[in-house]
Protein backbone atom coordinates (compact mmCIF):
# COMPACT_ATOMS: atom_id res chain seq x y z
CA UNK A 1 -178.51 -47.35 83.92
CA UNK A 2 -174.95 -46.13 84.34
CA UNK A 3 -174.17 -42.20 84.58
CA UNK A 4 -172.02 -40.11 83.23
CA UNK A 5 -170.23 -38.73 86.46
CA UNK A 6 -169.84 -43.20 87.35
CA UNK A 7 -168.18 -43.50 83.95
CA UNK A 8 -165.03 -41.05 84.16
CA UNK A 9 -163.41 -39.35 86.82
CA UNK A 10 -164.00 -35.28 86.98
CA UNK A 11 -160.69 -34.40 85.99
CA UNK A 12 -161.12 -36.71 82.73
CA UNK A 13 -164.38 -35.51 82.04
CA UNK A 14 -163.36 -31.77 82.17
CA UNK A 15 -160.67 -32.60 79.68
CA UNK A 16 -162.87 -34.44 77.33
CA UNK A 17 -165.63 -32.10 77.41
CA UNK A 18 -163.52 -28.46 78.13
CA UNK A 19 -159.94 -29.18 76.03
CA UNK A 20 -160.46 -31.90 73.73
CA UNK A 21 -158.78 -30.34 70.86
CA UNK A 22 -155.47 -29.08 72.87
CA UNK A 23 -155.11 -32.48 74.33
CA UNK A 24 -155.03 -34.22 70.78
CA UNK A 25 -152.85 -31.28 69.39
CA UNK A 26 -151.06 -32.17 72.55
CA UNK A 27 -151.03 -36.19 71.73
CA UNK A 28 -149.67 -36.00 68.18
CA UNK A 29 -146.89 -33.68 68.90
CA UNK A 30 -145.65 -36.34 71.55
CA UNK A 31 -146.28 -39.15 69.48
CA UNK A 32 -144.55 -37.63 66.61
CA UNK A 33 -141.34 -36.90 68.63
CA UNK A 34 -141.65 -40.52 69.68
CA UNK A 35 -142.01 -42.11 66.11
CA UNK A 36 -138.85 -39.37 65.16
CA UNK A 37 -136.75 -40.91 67.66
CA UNK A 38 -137.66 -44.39 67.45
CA UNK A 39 -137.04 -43.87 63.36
CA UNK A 40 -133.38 -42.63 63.97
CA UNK A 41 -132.51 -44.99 66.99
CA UNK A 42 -133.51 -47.96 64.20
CA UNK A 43 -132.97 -46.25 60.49
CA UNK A 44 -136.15 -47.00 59.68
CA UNK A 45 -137.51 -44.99 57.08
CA UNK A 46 -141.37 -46.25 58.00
CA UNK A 47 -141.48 -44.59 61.46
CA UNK A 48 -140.23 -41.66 59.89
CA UNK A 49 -143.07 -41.59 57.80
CA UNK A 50 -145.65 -41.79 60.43
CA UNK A 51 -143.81 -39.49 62.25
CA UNK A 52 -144.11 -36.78 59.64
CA UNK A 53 -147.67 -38.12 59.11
CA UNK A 54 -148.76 -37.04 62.94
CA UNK A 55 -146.10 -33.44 62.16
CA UNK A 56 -148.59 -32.90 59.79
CA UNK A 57 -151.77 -33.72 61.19
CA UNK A 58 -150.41 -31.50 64.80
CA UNK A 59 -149.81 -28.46 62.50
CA UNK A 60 -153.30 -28.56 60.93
CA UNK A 61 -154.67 -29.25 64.56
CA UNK A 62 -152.61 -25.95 65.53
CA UNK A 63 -154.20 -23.99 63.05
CA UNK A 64 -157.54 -25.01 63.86
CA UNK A 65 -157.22 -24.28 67.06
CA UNK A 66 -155.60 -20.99 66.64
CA UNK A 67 -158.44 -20.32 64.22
CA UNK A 68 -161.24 -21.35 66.08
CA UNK A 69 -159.75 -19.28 68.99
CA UNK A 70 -159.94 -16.26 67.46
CA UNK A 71 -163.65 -16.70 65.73
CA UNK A 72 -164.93 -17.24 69.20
């Protein structure tokens, strides 16, 4: 039987377990800056959609956060 500490690293855990929702807030306001960029380097209007998709999804993230900061 494999472990949990075996599995991931310390650092990894303690962001998985500790920060999970930061780090995805985190993730889709990089990734949306990416799919931006990439969709005005190219003119294409599709990666400009998914970027505004994952602007969309960071904002609701934000306020869930910000929310479920001040509750607890």
């Amino acid at each position: 039987m494999i472990k949990k500490d075996q599995v991931l690293p310390e650092w990894r855990r303690n962001i998985l377990e500790k920060h999970l929702l930061t780090s995805l807030i985190a993730l889709e306001l990089v990734l949306s800056v990416i799919f931006f960029t990439i969709s005005y380097v190219n003119g294409n209007i599709y990666f400009k959609g998914v970027g505004v998709g994952l602007l969309i999804a960071w904002v609701t993230g934000l306020i869930a956060h910000i929310i479920k900061v001040k509750l607890i």
